[in-house]
Protein backbone atom coordinates (compact mmCIF):
# COMPACT_ATOMS: atom_id res chain seq x y z
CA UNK A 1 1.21 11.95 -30.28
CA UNK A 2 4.17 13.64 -29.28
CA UNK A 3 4.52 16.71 -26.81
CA UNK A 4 1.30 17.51 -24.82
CA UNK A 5 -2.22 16.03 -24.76
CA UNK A 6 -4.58 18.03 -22.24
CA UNK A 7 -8.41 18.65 -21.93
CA UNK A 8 -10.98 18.58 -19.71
CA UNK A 9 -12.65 16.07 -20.33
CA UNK A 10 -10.86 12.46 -22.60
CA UNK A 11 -7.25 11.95 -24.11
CA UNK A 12 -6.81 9.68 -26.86
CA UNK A 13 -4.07 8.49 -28.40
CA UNK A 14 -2.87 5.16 -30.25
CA UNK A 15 0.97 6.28 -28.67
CA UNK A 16 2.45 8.67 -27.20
CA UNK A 17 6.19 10.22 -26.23
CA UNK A 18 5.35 13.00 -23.82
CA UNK A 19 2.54 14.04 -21.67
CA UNK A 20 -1.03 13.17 -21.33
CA UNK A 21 -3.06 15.54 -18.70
CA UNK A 22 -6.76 15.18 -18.62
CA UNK A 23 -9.86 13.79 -15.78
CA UNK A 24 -9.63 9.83 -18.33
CA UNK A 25 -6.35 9.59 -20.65
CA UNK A 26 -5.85 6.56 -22.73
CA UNK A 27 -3.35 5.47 -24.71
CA UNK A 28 -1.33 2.46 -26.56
CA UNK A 29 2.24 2.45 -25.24
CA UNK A 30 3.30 5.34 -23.66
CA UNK A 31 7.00 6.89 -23.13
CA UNK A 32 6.72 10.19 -20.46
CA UNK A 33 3.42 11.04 -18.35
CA UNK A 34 0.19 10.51 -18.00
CA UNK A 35 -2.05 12.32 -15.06
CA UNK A 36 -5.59 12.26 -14.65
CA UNK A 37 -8.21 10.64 -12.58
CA UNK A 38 -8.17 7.41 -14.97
CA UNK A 39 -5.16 6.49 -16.78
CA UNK A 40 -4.95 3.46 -19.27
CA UNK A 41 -2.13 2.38 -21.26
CA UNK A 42 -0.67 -0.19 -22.63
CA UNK A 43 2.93 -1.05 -22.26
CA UNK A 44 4.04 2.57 -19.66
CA UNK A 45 8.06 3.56 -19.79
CA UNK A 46 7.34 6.58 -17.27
CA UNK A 47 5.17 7.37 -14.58
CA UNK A 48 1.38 6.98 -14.33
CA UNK A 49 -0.08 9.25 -11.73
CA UNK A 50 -4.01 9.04 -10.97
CA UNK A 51 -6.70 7.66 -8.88
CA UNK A 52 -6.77 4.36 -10.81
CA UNK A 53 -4.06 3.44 -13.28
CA UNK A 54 -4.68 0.80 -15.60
CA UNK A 55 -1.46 -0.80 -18.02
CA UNK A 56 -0.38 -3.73 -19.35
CA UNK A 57 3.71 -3.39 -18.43
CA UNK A 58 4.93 -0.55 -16.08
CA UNK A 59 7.16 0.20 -13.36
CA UNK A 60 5.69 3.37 -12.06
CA UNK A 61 2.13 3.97 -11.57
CA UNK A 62 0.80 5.80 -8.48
CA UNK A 63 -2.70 5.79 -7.75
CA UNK A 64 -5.24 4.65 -5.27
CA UNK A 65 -5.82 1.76 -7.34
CA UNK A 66 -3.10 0.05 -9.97
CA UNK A 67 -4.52 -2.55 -11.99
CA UNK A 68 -1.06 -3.45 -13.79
CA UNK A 69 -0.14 -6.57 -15.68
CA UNK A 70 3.15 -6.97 -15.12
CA UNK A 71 3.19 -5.56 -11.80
CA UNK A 72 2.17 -6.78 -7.87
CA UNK A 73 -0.78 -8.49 -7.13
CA UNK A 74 -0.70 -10.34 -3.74
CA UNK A 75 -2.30 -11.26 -0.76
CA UNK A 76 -0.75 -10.92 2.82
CA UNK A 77 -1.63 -13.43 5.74
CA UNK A 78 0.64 -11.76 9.14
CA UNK A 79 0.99 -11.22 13.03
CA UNK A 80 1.99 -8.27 14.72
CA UNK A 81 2.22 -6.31 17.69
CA UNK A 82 -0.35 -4.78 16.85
CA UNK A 83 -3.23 -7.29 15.59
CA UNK A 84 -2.67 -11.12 16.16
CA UNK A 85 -3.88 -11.67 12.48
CA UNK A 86 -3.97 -9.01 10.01
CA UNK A 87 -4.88 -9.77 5.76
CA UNK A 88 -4.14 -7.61 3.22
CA UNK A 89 -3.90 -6.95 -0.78
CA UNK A 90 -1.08 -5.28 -2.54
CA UNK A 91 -1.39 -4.33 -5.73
CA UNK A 92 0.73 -1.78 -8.41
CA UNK A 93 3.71 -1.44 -10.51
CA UNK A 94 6.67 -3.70 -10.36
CA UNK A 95 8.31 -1.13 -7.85
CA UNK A 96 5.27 0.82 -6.19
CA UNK A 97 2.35 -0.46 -4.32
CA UNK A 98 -0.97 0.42 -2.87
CA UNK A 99 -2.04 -1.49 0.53
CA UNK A 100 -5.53 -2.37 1.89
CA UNK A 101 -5.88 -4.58 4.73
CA UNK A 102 -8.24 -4.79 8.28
CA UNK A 103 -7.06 -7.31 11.29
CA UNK A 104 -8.22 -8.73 14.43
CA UNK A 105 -6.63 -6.66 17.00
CA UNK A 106 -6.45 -9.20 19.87
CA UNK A 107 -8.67 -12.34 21.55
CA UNK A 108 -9.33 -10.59 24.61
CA UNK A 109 -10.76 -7.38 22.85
CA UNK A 110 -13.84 -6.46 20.69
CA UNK A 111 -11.29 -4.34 18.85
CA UNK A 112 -10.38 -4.97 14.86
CA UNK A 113 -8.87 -2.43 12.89
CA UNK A 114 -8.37 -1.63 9.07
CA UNK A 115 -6.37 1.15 6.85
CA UNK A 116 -4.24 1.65 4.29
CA UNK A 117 -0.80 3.11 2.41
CA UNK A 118 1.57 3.39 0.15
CA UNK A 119 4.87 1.41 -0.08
CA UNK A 120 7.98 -0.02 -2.28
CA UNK A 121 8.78 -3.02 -3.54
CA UNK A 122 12.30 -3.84 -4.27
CA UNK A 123 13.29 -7.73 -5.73
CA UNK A 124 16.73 -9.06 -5.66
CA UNK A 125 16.29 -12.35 -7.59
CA UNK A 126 13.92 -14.48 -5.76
CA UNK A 127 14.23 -12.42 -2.40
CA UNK A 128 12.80 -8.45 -2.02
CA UNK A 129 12.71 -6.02 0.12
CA UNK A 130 9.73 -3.46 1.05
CA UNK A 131 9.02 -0.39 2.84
CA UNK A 132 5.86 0.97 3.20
CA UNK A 133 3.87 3.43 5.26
CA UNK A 134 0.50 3.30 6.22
CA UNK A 135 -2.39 4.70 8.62
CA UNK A 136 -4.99 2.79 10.44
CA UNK A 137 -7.99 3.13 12.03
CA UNK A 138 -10.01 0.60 15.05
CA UNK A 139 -13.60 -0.22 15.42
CA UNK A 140 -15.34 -1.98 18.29
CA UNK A 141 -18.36 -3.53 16.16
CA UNK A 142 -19.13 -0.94 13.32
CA UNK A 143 -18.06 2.11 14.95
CA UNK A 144 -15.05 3.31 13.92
CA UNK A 145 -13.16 4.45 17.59
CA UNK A 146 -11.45 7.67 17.51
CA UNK A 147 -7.41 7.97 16.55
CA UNK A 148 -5.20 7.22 13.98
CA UNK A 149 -2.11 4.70 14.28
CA UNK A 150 0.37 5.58 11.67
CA UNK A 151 2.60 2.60 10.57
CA UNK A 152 6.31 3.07 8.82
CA UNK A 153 7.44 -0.54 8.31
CA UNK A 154 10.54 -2.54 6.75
CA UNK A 155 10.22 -6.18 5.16
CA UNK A 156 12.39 -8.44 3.60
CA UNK A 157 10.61 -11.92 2.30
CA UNK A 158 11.81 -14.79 -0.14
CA UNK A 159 9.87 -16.30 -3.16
CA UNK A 160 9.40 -19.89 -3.24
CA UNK A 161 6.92 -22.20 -5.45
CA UNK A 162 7.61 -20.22 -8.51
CA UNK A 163 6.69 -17.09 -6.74
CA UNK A 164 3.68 -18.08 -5.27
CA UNK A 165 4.26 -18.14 -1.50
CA UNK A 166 7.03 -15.95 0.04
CA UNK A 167 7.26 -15.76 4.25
CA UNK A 168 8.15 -12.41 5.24
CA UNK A 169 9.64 -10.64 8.49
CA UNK A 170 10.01 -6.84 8.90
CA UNK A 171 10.23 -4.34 11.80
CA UNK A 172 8.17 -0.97 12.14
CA UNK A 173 7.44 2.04 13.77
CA UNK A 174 4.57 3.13 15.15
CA UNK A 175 2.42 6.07 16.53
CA UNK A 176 -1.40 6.32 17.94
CA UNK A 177 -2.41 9.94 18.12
CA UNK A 178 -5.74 9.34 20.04
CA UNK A 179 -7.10 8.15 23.08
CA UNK A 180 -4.44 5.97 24.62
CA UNK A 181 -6.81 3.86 26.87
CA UNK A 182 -7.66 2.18 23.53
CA UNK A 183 -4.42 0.72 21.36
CA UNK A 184 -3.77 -1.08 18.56
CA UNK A 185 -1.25 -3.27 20.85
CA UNK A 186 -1.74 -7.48 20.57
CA UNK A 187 2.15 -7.42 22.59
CA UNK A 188 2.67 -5.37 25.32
CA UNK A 189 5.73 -4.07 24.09
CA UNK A 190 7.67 -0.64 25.80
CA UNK A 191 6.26 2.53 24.66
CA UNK A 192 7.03 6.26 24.58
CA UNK A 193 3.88 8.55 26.03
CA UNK A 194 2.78 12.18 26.76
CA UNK A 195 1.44 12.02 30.08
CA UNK A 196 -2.45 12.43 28.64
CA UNK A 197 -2.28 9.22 26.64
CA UNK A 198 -3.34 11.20 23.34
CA UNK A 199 0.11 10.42 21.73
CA UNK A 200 1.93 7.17 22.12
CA UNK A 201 4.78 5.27 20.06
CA UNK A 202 6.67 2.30 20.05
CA UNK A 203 8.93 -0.30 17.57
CA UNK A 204 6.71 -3.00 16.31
CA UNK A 205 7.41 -6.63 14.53
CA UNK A 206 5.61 -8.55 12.22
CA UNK A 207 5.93 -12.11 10.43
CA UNK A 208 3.81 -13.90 8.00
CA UNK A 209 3.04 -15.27 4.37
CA UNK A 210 2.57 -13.49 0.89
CA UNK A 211 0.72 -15.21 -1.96
């Protein structure tokens, strides 16, 4: 297929050089665009942009879900100022990823918190570089406490064991629109306030191990 697929309904194609718009597209390999809700290709020279993206090679996919073969798939173990332990997955293309993660706020609170985002990934031979941003929520128990804290943060980390396990350290910025008697804060670190406590920001840290 070359040129423009689009229905309402299913795409199908054994390749294609152009543009596949439709709720499921699938394809073989694929040079251009495909956007739906589902998107499945094979080996992707262009940008997949969906809900869930499924390929065997490609560098750009953007979706809630990215289910690529050549592409990130790891688990983060890390401390922060914000939650003494926090684990999450990454997963996506060989340059974008999609982050879900929840964390144990502090041992002297009830408090945990878990969100998600959207970030980069950038690798210089065996080291990389990220930046991602994300929003989070905390629950005492299972009620979710109200607020957003929004998270912009900067990584670099190192691959060791044939890329296996790679410690990481990055910096970040962060903002709790909500009610400031309850924080997302494991370090009291200096912070920046409106006077009612429903907006509240401060620099952040974090440290820990990617597998």
């Amino acid at each position: 297929m070359q040129g423009l697929q689009a229905s309402a309904g299913v795409n199908l194609a054994m390749d294609v050089v152009g543009v596949q718009m439709a709720p499921l597209n699938v394809s073989g390999d694929l040079e251009g665009l495909q956007l739906g809700v589902v998107n499945v290709g094979r080996d992707v020279k262009g940008v997949q942009l969906g809900v869930v993206n499924v390929a065997r090679k490609s560098d750009i996919s953007i979706g809630v879900l990215n289910f690529i073969g050549n592409g990130l798939h790891r688990v983060d173990l890390y401390t922060s100022e914000s939650a003494i332990g926090t684990a999450a997955i990454k997963f996506g293309s060989r340059h974008l990823y999609t982050l879900i993660g929840a964390g144990w706020v502090a041992p002297s609170e009830p408090h945990w918190t878990f969100g998600g985002g959207f970030g980069v990934h950038m690798p210089m031979g065996h080291a990389w570089f990220e930046a991602d941003g994300s929003a989070w929520s905390i629950a005492e128990g299972n009620r979710i406490l109200p607020g957003v804290h929004n998270k912009l943060r900067a990584q670099v980390g190192f691959d060791l064991a044939r890329n296996h396990i790679a410690p990481f350290a990055g910096v970040s910025m962060n903002v709790w629109s909500g009610d400031g008697r309850i924080l997302p804060r494991a370090v009291g670190l200096p912070s920046t306030s409106r006077d009612d406590g429903r907006w509240v920001a401060w620099p952040g840290f974090h440290a820990g191990i990617s597998f």
